[in-house]
PDB file of N, CA and C in Angstrom:
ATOM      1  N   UNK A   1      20.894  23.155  -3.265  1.00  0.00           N
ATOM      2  CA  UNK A   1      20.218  22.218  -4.126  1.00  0.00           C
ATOM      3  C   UNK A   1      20.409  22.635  -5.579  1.00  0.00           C
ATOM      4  N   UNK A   2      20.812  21.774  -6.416  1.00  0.00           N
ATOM      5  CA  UNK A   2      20.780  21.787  -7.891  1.00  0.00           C
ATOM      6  C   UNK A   2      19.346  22.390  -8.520  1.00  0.00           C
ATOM      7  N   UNK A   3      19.989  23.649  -9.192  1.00  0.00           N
ATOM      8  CA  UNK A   3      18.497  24.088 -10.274  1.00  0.00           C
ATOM      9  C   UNK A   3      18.500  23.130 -11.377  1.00  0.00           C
ATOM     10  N   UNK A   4      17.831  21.823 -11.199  1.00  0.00           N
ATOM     11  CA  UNK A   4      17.729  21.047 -12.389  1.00  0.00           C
ATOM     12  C   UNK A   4      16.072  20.444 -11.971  1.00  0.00           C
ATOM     13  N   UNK A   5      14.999  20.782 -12.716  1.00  0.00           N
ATOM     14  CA  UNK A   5      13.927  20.261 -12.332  1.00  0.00           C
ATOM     15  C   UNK A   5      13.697  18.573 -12.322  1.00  0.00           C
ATOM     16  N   UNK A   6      14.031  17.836 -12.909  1.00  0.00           N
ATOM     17  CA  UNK A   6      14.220  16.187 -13.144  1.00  0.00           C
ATOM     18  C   UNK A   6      15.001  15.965 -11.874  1.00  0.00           C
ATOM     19  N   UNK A   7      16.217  16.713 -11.284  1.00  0.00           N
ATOM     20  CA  UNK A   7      16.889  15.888 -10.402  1.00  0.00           C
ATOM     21  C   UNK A   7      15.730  16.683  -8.689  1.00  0.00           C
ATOM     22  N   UNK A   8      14.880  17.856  -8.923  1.00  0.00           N
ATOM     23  CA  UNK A   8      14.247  17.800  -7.542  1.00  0.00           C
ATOM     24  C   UNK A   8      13.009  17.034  -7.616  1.00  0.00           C
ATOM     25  N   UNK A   9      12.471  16.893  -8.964  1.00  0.00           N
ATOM     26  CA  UNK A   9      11.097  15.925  -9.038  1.00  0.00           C
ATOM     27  C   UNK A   9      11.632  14.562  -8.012  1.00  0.00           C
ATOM     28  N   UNK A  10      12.971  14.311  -8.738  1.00  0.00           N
ATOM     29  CA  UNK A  10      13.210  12.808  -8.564  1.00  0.00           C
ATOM     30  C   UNK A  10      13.836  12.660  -6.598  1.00  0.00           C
ATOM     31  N   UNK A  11      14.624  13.802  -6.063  1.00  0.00           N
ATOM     32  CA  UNK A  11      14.232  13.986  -4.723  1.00  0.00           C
ATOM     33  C   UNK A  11      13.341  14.269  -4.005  1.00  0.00           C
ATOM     34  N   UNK A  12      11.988  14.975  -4.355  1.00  0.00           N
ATOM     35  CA  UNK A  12      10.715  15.175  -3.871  1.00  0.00           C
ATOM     36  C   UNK A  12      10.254  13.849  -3.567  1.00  0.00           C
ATOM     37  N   UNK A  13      10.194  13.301  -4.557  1.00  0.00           N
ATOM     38  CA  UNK A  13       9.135  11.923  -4.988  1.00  0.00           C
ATOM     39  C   UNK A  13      10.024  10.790  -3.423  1.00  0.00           C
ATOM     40  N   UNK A  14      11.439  10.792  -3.362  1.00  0.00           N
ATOM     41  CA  UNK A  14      12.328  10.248  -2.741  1.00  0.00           C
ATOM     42  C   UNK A  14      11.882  10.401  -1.146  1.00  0.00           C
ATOM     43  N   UNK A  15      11.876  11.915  -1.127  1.00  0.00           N
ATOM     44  CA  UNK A  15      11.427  12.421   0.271  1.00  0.00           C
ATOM     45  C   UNK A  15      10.410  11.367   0.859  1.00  0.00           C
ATOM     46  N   UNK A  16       9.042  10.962   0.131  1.00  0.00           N
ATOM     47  CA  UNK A  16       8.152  10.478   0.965  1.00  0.00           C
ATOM     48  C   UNK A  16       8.296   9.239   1.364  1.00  0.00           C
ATOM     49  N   UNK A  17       9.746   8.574   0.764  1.00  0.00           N
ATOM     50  CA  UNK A  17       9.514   7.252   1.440  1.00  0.00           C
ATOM     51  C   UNK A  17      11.147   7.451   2.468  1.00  0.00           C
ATOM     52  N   UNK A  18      11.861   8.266   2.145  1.00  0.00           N
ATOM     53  CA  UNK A  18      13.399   8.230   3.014  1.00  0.00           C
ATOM     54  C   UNK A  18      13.468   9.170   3.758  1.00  0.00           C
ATOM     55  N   UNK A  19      12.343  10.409   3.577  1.00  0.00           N
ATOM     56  CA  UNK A  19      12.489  11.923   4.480  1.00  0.00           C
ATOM     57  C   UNK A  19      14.126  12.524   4.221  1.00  0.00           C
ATOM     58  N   UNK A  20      14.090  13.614   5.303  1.00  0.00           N
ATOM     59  CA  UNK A  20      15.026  14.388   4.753  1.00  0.00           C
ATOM     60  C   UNK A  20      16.797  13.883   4.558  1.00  0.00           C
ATOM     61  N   UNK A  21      16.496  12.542   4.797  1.00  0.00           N
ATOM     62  CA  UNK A  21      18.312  11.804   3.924  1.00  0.00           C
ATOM     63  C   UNK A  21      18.205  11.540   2.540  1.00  0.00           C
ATOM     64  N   UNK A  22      16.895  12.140   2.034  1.00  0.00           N
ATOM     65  CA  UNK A  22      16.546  12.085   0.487  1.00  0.00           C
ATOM     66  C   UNK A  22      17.910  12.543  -0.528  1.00  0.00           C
ATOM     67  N   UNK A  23      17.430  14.181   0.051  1.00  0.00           N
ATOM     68  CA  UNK A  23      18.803  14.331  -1.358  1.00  0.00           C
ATOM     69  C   UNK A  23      20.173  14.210  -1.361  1.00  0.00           C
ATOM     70  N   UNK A  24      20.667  13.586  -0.275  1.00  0.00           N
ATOM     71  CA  UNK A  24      22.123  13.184   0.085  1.00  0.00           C
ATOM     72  C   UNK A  24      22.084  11.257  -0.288  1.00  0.00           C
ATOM     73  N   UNK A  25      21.265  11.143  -0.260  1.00  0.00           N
ATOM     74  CA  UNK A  25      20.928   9.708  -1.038  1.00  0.00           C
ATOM     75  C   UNK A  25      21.098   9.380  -2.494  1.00  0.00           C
ATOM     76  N   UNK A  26      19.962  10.182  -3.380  1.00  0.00           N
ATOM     77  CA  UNK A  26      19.994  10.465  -4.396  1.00  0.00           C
ATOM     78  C   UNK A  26      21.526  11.310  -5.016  1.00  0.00           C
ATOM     79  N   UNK A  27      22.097  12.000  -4.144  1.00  0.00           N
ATOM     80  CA  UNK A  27      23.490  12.505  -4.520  1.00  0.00           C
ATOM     81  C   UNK A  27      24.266  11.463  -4.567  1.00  0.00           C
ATOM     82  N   UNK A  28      24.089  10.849  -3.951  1.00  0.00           N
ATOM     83  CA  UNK A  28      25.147   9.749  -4.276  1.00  0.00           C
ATOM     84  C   UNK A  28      25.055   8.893  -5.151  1.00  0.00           C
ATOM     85  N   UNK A  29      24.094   8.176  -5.126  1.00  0.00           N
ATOM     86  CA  UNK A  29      23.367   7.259  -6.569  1.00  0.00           C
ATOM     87  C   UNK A  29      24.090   8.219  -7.557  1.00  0.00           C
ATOM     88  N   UNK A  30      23.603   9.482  -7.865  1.00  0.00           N
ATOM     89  CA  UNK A  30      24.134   9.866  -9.410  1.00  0.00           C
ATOM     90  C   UNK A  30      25.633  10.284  -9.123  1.00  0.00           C
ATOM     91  N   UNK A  31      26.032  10.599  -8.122  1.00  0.00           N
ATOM     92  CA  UNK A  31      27.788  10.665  -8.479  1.00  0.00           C
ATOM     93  C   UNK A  31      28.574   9.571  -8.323  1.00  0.00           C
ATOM     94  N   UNK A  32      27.845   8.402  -7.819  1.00  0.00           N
ATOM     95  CA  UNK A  32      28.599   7.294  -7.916  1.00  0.00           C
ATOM     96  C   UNK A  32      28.191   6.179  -8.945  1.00  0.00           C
ATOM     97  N   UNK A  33      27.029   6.089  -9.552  1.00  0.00           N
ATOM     98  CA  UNK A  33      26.426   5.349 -10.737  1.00  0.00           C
ATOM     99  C   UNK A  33      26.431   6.100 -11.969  1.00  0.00           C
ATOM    100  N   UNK A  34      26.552   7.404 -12.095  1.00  0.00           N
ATOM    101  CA  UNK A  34      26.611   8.304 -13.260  1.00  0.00           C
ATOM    102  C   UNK A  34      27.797   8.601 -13.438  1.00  0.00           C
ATOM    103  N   UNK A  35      28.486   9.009 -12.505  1.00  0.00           N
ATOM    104  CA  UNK A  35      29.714  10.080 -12.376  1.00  0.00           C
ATOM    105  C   UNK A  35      29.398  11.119 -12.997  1.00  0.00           C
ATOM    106  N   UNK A  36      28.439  12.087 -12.237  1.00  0.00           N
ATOM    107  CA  UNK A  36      27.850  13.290 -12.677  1.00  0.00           C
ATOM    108  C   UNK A  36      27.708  14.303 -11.685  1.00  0.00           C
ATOM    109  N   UNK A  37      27.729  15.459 -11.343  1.00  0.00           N
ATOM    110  CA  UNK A  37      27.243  16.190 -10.482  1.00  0.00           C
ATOM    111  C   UNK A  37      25.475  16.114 -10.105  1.00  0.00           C
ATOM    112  N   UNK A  38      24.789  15.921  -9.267  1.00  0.00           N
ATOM    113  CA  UNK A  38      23.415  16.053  -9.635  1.00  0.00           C
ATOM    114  C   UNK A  38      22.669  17.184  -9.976  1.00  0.00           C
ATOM    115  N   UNK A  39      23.047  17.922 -10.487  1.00  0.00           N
ATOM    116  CA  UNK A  39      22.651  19.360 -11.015  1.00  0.00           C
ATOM    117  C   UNK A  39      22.289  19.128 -12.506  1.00  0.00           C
ATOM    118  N   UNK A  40      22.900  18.045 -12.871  1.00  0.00           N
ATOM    119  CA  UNK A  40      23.625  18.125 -14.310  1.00  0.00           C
ATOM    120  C   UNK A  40      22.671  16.316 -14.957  1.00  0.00           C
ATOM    121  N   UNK A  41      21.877  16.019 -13.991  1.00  0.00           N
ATOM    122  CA  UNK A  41      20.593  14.569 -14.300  1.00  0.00           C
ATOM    123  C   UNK A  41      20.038  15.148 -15.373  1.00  0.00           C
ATOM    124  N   UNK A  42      19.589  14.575 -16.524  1.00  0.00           N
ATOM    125  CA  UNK A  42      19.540  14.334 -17.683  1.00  0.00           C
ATOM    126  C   UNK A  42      18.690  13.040 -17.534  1.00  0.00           C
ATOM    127  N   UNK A  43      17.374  13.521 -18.768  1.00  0.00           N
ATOM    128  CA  UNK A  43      16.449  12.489 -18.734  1.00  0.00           C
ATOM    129  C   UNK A  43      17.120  10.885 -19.488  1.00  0.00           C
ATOM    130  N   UNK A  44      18.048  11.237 -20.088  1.00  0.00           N
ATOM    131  CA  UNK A  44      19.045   9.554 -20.787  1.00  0.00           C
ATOM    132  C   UNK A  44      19.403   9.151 -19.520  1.00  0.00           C
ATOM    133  N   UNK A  45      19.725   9.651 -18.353  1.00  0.00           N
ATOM    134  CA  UNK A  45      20.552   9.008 -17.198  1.00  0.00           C
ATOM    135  C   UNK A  45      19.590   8.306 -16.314  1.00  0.00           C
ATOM    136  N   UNK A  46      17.787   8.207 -16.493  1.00  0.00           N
ATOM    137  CA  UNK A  46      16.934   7.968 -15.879  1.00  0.00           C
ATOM    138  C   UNK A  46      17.187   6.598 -15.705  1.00  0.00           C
ATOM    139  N   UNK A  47      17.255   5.529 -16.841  1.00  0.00           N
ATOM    140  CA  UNK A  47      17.296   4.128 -17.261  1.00  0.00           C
ATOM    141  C   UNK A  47      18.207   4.191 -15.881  1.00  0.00           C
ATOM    142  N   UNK A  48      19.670   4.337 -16.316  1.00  0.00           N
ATOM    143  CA  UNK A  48      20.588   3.650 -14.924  1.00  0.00           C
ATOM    144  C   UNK A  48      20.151   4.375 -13.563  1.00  0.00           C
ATOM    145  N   UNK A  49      19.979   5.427 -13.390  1.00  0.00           N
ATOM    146  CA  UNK A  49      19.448   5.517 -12.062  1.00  0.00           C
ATOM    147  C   UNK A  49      18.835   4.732 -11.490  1.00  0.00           C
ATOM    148  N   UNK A  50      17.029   4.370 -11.971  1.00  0.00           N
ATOM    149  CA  UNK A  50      16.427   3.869 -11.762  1.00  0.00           C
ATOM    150  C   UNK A  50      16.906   2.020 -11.156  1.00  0.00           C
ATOM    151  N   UNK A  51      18.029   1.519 -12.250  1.00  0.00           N
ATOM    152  CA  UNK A  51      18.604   0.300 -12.091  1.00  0.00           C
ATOM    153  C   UNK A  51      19.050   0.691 -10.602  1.00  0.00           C
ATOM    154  N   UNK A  52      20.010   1.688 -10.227  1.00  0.00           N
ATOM    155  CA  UNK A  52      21.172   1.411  -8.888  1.00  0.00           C
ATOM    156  C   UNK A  52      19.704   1.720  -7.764  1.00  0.00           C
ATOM    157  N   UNK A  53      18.501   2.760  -8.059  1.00  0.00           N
ATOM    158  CA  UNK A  53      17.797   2.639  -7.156  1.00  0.00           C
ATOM    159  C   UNK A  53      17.137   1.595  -6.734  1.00  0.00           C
ATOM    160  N   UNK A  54      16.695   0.874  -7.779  1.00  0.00           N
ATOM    161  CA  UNK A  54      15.925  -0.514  -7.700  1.00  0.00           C
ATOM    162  C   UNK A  54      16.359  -1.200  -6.461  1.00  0.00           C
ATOM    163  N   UNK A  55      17.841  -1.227  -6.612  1.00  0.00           N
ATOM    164  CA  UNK A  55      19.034  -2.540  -5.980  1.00  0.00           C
ATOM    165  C   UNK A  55      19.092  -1.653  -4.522  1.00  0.00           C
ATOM    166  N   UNK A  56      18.949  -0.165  -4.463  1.00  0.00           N
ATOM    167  CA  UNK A  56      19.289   0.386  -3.107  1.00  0.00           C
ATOM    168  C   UNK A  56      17.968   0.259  -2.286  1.00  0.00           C
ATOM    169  N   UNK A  57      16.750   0.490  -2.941  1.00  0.00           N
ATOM    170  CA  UNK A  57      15.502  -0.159  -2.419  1.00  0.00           C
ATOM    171  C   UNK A  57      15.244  -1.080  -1.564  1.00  0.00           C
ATOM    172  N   UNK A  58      15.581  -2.020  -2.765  1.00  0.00           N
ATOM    173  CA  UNK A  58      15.138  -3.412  -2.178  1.00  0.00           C
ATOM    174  C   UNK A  58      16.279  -4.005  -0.997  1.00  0.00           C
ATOM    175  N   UNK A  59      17.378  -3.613  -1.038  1.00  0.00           N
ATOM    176  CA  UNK A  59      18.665  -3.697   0.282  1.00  0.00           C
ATOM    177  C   UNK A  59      17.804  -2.811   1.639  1.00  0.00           C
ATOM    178  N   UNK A  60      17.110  -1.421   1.373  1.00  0.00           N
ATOM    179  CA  UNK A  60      16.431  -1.127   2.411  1.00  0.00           C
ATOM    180  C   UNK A  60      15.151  -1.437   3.537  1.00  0.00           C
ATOM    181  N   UNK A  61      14.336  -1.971   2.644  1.00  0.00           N
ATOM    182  CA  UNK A  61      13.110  -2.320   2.707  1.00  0.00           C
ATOM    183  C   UNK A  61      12.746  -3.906   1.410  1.00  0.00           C
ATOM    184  N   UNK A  62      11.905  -4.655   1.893  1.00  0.00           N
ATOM    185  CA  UNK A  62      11.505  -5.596   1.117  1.00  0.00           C
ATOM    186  C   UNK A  62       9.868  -5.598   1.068  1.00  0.00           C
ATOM    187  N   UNK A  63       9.384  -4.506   1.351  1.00  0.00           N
ATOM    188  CA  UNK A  63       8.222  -4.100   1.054  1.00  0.00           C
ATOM    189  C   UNK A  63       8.124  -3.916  -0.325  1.00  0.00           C
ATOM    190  N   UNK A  64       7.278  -4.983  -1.631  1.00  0.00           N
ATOM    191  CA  UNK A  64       7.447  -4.691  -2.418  1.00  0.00           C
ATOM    192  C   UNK A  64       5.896  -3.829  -2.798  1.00  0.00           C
ATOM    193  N   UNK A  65       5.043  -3.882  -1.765  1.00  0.00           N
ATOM    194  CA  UNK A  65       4.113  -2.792  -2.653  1.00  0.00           C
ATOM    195  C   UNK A  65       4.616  -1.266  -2.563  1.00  0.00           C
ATOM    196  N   UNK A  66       5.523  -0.414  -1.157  1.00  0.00           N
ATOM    197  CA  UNK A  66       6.699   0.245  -0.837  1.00  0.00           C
ATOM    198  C   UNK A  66       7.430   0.380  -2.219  1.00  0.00           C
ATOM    199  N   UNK A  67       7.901  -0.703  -2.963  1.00  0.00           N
ATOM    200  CA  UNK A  67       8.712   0.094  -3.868  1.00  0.00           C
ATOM    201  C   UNK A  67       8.440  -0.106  -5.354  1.00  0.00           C
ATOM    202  N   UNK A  68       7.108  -1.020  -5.647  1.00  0.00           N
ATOM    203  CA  UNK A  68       6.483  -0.569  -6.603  1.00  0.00           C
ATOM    204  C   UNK A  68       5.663   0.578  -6.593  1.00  0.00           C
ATOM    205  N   UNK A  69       5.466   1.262  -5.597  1.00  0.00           N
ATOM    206  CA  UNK A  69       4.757   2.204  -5.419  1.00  0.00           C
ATOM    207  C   UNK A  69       5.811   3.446  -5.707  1.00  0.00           C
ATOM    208  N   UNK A  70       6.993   3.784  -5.377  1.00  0.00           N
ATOM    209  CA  UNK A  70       8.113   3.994  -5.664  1.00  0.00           C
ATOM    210  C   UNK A  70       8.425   4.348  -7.136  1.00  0.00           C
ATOM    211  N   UNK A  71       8.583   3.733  -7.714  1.00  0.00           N
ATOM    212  CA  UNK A  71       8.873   3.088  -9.043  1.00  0.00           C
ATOM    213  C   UNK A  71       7.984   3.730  -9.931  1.00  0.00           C
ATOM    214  N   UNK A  72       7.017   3.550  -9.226  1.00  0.00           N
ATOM    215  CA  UNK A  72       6.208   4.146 -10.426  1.00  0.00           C
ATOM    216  C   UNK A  72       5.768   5.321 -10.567  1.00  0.00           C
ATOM    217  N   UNK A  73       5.689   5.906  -9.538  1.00  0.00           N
ATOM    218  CA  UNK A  73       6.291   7.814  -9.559  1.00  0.00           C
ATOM    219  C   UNK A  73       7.263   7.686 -10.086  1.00  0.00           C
ATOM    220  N   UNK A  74       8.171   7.164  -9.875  1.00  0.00           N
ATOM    221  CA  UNK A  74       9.783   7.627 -10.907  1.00  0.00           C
ATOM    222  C   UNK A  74       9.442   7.115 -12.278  1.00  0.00           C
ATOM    223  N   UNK A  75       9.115   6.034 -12.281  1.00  0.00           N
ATOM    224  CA  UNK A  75       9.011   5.816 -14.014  1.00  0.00           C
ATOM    225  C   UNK A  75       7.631   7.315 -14.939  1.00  0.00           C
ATOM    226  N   UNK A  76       7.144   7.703 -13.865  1.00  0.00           N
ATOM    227  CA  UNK A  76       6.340   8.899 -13.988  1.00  0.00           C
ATOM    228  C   UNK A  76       6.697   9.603 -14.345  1.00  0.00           C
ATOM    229  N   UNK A  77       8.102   9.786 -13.976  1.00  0.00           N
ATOM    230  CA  UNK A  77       8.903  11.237 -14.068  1.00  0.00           C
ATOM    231  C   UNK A  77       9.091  10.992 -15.463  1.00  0.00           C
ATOM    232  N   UNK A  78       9.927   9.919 -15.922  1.00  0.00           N
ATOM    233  CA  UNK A  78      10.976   9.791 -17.368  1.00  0.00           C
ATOM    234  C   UNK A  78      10.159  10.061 -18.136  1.00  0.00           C
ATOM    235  N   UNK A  79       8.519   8.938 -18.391  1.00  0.00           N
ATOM    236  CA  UNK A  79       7.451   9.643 -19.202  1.00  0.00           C
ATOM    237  C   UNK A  79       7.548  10.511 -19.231  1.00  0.00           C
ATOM    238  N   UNK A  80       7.578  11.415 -18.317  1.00  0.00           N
ATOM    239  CA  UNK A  80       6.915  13.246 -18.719  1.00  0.00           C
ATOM    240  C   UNK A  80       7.842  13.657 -19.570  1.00  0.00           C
ATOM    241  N   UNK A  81       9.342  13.826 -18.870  1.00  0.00           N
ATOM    242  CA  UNK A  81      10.154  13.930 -19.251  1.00  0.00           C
ATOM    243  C   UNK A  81      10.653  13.821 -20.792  1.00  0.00           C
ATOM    244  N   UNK A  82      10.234  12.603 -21.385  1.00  0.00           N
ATOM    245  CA  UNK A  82       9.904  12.089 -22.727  1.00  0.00           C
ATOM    246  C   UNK A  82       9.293  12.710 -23.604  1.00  0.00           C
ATOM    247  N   UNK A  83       8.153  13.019 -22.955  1.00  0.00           N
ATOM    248  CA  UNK A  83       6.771  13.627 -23.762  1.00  0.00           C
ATOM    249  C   UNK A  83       7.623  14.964 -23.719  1.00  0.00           C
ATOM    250  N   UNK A  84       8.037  15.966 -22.835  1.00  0.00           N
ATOM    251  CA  UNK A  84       8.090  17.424 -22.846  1.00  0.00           C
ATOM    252  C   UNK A  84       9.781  17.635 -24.057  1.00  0.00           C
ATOM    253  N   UNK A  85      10.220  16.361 -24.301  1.00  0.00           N
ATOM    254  CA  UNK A  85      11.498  16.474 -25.031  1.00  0.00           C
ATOM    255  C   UNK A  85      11.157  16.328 -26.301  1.00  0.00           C
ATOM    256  N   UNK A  86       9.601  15.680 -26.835  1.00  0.00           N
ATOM    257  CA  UNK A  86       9.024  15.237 -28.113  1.00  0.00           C
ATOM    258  C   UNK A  86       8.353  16.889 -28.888  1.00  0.00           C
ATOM    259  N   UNK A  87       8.354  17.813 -27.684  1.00  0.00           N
ATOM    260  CA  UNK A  87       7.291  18.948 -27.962  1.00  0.00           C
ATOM    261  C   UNK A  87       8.192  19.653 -28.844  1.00  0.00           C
TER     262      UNK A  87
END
């Protein structure tokens, strides 16, 4: 697993709705929507993530309280993320 705290927040948070195909999920989203290693997630790369997750979501499940619920732990993350880059 990547020592990057933003990219295990953002697989933790993943875990509770996909279990353990979490971070092979999320690996792919960022090496195929970023073209990045996921070690290397960066709070600027949050915006498009969030977009390709949106679209991989809603293809999985159409539970939308499921992935507003989702969503908003991740949009959780970028806030912090934000705030701890302002300090």
């Amino acid at each position: 697993m990547p020592d990057n705290s933003l990219y295990i927040s953002v697989v933790d948070i993943t875990k509770d709705y996909l279990g353990p195909a979490s971070g092979r999920f999320i690996d792919r989203q960022i090496a195929n929507h970023l073209d990045k290693k996921p070690g290397k997630l960066e709070s600027r790369d949050m915006a498009t993530l969030i977009e390709w997750l949106r679209v991989a979501f809603t293809i999985l499940t159409d539970d939308k309280v499921l992935i507003d619920e989702y969503f908003s732990r991740i949009d959780g993350l970028t806030k912090r993320q934000s705030k701890l880059r302002r300090r």
